[in-house]
C-alpha atoms as a PDB file:
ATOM      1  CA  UNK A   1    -105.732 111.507 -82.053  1.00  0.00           C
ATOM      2  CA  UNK A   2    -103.917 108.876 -83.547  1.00  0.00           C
ATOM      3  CA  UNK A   3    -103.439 105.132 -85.080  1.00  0.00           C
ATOM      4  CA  UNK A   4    -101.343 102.088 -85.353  1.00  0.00           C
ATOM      5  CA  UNK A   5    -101.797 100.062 -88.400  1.00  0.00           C
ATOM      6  CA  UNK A   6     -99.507  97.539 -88.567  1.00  0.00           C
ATOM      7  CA  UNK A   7     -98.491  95.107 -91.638  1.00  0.00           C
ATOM      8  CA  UNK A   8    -100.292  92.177 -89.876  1.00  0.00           C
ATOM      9  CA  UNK A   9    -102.560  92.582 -86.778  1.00  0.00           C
ATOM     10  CA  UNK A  10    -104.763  94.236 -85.350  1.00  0.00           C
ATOM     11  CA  UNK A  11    -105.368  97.974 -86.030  1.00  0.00           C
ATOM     12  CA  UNK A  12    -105.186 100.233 -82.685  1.00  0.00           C
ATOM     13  CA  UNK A  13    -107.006 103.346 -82.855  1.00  0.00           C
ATOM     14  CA  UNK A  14    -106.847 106.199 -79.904  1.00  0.00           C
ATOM     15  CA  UNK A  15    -109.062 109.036 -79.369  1.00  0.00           C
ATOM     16  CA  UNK A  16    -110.086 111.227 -76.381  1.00  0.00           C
ATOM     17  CA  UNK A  17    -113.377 112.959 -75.597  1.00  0.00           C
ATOM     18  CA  UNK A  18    -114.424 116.504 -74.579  1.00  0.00           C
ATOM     19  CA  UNK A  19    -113.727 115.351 -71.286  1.00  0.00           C
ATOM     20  CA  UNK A  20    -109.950 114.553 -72.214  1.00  0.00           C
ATOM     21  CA  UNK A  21    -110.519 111.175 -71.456  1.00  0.00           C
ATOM     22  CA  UNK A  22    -108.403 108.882 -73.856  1.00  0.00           C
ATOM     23  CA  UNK A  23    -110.328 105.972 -75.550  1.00  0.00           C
ATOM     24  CA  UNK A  24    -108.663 103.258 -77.574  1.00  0.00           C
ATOM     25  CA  UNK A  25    -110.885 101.057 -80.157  1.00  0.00           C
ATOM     26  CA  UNK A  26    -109.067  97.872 -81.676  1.00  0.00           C
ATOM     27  CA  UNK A  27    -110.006  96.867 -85.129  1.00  0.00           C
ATOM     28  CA  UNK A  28    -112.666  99.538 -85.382  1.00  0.00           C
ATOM     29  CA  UNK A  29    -114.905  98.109 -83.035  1.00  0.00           C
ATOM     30  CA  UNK A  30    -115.966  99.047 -79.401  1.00  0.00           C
ATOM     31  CA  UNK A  31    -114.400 101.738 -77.655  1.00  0.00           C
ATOM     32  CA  UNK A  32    -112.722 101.526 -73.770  1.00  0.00           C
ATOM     33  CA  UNK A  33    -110.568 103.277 -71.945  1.00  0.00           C
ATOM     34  CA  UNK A  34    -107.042 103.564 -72.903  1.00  0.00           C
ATOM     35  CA  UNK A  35    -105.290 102.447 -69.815  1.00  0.00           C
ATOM     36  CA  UNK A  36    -107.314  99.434 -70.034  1.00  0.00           C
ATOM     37  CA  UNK A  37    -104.805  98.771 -73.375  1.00  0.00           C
ATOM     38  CA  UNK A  38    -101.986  99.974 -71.654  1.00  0.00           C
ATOM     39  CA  UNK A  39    -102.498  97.569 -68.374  1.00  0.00           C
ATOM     40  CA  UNK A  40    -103.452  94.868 -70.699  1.00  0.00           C
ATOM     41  CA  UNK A  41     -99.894  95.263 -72.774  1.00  0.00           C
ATOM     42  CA  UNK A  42     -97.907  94.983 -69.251  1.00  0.00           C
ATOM     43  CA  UNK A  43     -97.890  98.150 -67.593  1.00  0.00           C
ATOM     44  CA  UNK A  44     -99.710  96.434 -64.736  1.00  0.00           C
ATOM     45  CA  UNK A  45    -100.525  99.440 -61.727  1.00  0.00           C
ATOM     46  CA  UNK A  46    -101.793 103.032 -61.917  1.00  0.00           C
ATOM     47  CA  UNK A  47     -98.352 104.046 -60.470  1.00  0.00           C
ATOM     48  CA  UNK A  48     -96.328 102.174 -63.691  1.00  0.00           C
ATOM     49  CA  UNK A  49     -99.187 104.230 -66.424  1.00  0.00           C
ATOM     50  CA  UNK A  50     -98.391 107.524 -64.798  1.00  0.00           C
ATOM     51  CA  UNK A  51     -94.158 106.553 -64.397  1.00  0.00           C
ATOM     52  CA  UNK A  52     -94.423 105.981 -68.560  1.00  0.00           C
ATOM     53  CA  UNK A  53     -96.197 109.397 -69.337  1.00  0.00           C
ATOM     54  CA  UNK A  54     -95.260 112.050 -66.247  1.00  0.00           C
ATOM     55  CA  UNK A  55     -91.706 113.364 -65.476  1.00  0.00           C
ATOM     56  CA  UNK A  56     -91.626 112.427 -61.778  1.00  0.00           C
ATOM     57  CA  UNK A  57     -89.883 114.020 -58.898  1.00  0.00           C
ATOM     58  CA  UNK A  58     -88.896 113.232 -55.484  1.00  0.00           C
ATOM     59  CA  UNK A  59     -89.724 115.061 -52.269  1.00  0.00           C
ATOM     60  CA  UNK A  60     -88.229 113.670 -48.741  1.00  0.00           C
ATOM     61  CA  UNK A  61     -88.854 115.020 -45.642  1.00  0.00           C
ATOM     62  CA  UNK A  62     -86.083 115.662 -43.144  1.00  0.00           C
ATOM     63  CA  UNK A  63     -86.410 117.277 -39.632  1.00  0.00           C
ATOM     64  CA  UNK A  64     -90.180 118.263 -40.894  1.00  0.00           C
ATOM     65  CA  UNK A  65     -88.454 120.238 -43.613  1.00  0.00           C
ATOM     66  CA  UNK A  66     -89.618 119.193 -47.676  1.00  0.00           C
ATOM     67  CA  UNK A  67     -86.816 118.426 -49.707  1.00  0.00           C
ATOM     68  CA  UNK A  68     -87.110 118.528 -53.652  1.00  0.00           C
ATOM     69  CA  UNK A  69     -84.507 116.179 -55.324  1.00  0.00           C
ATOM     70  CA  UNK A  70     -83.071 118.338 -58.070  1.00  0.00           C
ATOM     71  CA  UNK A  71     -84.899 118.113 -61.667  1.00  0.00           C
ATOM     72  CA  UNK A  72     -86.161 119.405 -64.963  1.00  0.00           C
ATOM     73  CA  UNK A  73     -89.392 120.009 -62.974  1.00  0.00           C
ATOM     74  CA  UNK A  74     -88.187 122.552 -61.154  1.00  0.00           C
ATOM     75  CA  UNK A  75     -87.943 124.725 -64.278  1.00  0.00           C
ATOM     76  CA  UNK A  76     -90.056 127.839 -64.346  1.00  0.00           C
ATOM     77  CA  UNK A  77     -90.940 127.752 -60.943  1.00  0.00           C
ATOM     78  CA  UNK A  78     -90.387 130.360 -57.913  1.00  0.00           C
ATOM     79  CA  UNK A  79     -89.070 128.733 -54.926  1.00  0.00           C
ATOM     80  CA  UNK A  80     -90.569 130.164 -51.046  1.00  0.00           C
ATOM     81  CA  UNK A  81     -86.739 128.928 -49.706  1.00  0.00           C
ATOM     82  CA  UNK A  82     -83.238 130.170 -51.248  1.00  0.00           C
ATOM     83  CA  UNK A  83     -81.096 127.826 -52.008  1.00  0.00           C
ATOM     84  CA  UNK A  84     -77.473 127.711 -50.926  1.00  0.00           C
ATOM     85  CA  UNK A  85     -74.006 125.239 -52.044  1.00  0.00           C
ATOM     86  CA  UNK A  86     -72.527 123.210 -49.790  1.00  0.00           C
ATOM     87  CA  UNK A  87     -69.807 125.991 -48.885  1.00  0.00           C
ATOM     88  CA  UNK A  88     -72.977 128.630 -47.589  1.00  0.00           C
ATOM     89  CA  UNK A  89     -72.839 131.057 -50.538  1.00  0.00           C
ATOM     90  CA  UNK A  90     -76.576 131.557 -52.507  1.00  0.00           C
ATOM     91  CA  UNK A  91     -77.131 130.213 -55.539  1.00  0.00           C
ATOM     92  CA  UNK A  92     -80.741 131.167 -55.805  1.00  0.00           C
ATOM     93  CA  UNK A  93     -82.546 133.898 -54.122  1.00  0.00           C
ATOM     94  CA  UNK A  94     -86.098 133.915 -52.415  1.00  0.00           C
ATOM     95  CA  UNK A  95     -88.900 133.899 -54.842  1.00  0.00           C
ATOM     96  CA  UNK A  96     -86.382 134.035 -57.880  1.00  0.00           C
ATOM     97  CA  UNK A  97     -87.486 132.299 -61.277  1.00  0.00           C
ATOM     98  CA  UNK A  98     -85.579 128.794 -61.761  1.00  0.00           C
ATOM     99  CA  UNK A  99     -84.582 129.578 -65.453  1.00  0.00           C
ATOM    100  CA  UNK A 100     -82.678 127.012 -67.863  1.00  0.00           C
ATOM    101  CA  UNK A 101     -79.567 128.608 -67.135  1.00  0.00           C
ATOM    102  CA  UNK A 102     -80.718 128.646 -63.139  1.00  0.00           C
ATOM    103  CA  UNK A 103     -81.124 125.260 -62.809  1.00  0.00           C
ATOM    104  CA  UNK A 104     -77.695 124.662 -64.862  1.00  0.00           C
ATOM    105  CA  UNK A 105     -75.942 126.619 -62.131  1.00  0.00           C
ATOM    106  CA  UNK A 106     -77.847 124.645 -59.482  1.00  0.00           C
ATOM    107  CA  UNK A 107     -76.211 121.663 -60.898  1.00  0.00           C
ATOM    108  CA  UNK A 108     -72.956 123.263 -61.649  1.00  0.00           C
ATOM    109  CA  UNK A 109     -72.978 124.244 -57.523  1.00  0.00           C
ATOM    110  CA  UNK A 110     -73.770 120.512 -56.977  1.00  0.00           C
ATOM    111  CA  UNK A 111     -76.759 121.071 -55.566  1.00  0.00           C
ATOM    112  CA  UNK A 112     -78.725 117.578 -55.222  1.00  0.00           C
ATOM    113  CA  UNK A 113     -82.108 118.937 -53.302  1.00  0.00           C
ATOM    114  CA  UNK A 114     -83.740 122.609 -52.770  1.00  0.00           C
ATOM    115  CA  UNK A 115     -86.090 123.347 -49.678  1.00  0.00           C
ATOM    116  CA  UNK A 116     -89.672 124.039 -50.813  1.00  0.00           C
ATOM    117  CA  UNK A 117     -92.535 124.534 -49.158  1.00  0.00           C
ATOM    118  CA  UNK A 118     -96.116 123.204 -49.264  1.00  0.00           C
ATOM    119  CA  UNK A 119     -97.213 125.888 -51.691  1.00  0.00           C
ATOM    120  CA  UNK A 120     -94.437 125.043 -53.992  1.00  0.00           C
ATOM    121  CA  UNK A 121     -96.056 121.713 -54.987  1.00  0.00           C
ATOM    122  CA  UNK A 122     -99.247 123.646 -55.896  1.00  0.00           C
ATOM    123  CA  UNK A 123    -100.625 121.251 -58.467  1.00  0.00           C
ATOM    124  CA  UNK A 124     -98.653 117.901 -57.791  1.00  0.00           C
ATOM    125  CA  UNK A 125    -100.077 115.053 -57.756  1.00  0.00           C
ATOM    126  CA  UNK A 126     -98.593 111.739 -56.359  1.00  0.00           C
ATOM    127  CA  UNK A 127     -97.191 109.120 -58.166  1.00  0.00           C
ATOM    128  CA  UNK A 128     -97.146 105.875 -56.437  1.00  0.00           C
ATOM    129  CA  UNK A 129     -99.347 105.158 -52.835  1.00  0.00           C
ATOM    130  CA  UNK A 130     -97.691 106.774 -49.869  1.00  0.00           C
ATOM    131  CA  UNK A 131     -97.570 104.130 -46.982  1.00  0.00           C
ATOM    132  CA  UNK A 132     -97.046 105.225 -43.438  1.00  0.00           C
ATOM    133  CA  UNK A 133     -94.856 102.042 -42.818  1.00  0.00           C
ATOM    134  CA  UNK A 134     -95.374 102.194 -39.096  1.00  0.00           C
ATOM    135  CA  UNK A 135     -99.475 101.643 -39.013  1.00  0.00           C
ATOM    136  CA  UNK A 136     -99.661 100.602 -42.833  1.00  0.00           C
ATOM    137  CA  UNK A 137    -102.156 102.803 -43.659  1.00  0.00           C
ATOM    138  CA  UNK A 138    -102.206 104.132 -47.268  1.00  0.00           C
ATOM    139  CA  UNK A 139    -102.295 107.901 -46.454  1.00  0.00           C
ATOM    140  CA  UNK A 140    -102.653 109.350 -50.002  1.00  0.00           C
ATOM    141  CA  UNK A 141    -103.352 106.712 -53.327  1.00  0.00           C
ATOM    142  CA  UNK A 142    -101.360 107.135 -56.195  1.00  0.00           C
ATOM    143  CA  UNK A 143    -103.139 109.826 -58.849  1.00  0.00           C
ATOM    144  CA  UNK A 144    -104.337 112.096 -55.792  1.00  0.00           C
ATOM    145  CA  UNK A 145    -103.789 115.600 -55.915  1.00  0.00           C
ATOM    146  CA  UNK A 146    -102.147 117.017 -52.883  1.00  0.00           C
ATOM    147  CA  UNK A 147    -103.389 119.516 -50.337  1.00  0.00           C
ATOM    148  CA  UNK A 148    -101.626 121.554 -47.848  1.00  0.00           C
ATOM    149  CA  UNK A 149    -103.766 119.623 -45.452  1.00  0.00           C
ATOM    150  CA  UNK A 150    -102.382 116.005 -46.871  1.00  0.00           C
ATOM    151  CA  UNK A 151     -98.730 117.079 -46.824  1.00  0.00           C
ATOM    152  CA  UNK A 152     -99.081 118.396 -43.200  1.00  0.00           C
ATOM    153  CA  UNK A 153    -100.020 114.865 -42.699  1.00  0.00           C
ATOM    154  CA  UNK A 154     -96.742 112.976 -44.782  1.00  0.00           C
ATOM    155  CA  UNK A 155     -94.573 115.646 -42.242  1.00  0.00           C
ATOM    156  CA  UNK A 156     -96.162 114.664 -39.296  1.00  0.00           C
ATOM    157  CA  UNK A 157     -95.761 111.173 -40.033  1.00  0.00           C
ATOM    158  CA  UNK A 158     -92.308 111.471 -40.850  1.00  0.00           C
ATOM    159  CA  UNK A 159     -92.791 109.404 -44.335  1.00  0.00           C
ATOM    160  CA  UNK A 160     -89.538 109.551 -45.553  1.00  0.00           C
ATOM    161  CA  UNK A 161     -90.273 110.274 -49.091  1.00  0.00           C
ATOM    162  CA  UNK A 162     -92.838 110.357 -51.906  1.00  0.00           C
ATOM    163  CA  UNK A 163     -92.885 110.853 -55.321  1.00  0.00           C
ATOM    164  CA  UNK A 164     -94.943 113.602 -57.465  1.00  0.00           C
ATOM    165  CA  UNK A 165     -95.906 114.876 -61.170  1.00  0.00           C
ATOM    166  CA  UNK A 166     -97.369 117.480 -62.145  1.00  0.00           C
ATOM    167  CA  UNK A 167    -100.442 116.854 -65.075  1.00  0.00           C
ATOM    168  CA  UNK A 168    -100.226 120.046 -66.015  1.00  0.00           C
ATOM    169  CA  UNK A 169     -96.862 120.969 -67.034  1.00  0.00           C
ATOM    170  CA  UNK A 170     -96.414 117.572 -68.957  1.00  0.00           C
ATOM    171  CA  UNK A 171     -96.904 117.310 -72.729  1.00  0.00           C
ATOM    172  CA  UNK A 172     -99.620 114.575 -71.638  1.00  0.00           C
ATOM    173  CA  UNK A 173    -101.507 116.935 -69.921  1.00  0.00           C
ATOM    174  CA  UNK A 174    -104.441 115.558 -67.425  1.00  0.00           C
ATOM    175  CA  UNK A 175    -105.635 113.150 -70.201  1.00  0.00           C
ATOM    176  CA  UNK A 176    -103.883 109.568 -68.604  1.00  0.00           C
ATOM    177  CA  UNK A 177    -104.736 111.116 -65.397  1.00  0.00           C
ATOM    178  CA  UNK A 178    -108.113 111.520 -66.092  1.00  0.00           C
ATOM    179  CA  UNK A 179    -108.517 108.310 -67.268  1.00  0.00           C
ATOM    180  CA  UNK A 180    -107.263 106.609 -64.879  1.00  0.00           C
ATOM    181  CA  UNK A 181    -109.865 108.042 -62.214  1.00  0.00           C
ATOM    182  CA  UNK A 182    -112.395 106.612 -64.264  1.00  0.00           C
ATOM    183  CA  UNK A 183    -110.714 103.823 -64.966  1.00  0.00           C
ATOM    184  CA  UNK A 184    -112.520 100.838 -62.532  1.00  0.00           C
ATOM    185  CA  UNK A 185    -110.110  97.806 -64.385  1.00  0.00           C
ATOM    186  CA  UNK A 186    -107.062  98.020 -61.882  1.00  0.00           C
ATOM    187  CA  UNK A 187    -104.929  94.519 -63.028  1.00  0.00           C
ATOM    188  CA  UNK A 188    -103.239  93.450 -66.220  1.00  0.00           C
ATOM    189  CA  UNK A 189    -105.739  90.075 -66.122  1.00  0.00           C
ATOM    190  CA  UNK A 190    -109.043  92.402 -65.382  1.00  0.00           C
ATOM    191  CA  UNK A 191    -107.656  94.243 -68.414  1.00  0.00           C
ATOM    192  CA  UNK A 192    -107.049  91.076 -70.792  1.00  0.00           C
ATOM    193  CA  UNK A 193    -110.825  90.509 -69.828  1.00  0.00           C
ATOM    194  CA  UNK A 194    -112.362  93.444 -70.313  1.00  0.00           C
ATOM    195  CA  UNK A 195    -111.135  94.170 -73.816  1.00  0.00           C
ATOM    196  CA  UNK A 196    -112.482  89.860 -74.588  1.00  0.00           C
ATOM    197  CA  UNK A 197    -115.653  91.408 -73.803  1.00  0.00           C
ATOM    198  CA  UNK A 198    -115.361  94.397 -75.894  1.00  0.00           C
ATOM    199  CA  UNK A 199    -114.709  92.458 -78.757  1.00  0.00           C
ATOM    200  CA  UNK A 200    -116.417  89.232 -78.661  1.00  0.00           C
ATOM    201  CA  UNK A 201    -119.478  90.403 -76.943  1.00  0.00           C
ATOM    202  CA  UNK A 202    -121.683  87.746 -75.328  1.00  0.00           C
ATOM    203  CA  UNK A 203    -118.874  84.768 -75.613  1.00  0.00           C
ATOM    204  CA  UNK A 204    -117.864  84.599 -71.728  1.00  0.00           C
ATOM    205  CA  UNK A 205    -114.876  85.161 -71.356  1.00  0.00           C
ATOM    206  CA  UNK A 206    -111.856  83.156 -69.344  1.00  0.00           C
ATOM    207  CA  UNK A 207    -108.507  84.432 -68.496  1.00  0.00           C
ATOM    208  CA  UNK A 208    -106.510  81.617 -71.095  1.00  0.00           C
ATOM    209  CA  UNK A 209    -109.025  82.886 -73.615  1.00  0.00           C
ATOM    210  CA  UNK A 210    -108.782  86.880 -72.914  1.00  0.00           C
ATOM    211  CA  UNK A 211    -104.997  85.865 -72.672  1.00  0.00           C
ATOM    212  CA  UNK A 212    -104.823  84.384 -76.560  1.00  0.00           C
ATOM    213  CA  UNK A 213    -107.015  86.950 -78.062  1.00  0.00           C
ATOM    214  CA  UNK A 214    -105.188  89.624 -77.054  1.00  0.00           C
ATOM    215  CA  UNK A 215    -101.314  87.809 -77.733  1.00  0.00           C
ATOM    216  CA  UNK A 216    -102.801  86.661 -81.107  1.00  0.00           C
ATOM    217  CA  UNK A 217    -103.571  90.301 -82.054  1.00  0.00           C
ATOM    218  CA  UNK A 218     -99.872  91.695 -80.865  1.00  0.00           C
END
């Protein structure tokens, strides 16, 4: 899939499987899982991996109505709501394909956010954990897909807002996705550990250690 190979330092290989799970091996030695590398180099939660490699959009929810904040993401796709401007007139019709030069007329009408509907986010999954902030109970984790029966949920609870990508429409594809449901490492100093054991192999590891290996090598 591809390599680093710097100057000095370590050389960074990455591969994926025929599971599209990506795999990173440093200096040609054991194999883990690539967001293992990518938590260990600072991008600590699942929600900052998927922010780095997923366009993300916004949904709110107002008066039990789902609100899609205006984006490239809405490209190629057929809305279930028209969309009007601020003075009434229709800028898009029901069910009418959001085309490059569709969405540059939504923006031209200044429009900020389209209605959709739950069908609309038909693949989506979200990006970050959605908190009902009154009881504090994570409803959906980041990296879930949503169902019809999960955003029926988000309305009902009035949660404000949430974020959303959408694996496959991105470049990336499912592969970080993937990988992070695997993925049981969730912290940057679980990460720094793991990869000291990957690489020196019965020599138990401690966090100063893992921490020095892993700055000495980048």
């Amino acid at each position: 899939l591809g390599k680093i190979i710097p100057y000095r330092g370590s050389w960074v290989e990455f591969e994926y499987d025929n599971k599209g799970l990506l795999y990173v091996r440093i200096d040609r030695k054991r194999k883990f899982y690539g967001t293992v590398f990518l938590r260990a180099l600072g991008l600590k939660s699942d929600s900052d991996i998927l922010r780095a490699f997923y366009k993300i959009s916004e949904i709110s929810i107002r008066e039990k109505k789902l609100f899609w904040k205006v984006n490239e993401s809405l490209i190629g796709l057929r809305l279930s709501h028209p969309v009007t401007a601020k003075g009434g007139e229709t800028v898009l019709a029901q069910g009418r394909k959001i085309t490059q030069s569709v969405y540059k007329e939504l923006l031209k009408a200044k429009v900020t956010h389209v209605e959709v509907a739950p069908n609309d986010l038909e693949g989506a999954y979200v990006a970050a954990d959605v908190v009902d902030m009154t009881t504090g109970e994570v409803m959906i984790e980041a990296n879930q897909e949503l169902s019809v029966t999960t955003i029926g949920k988000l309305v009902e609870a009035e949660i404000p807002a949430f974020e959303v990508f959408f694996p496959e429409r991105d470049d990336v594809g499912k592969v970080v996705s993937q990988t992070l449901k695997k993925d049981g490492v969730k912290t940057q100093n679980e990460a720094l550990l793991e990869i000291y054991r990957k690489l020196r192999p019965g020599d138990p590891p401690t966090l100063d250690t893992a921490s020095q290996l892993f700055q000495g090598m980048f």
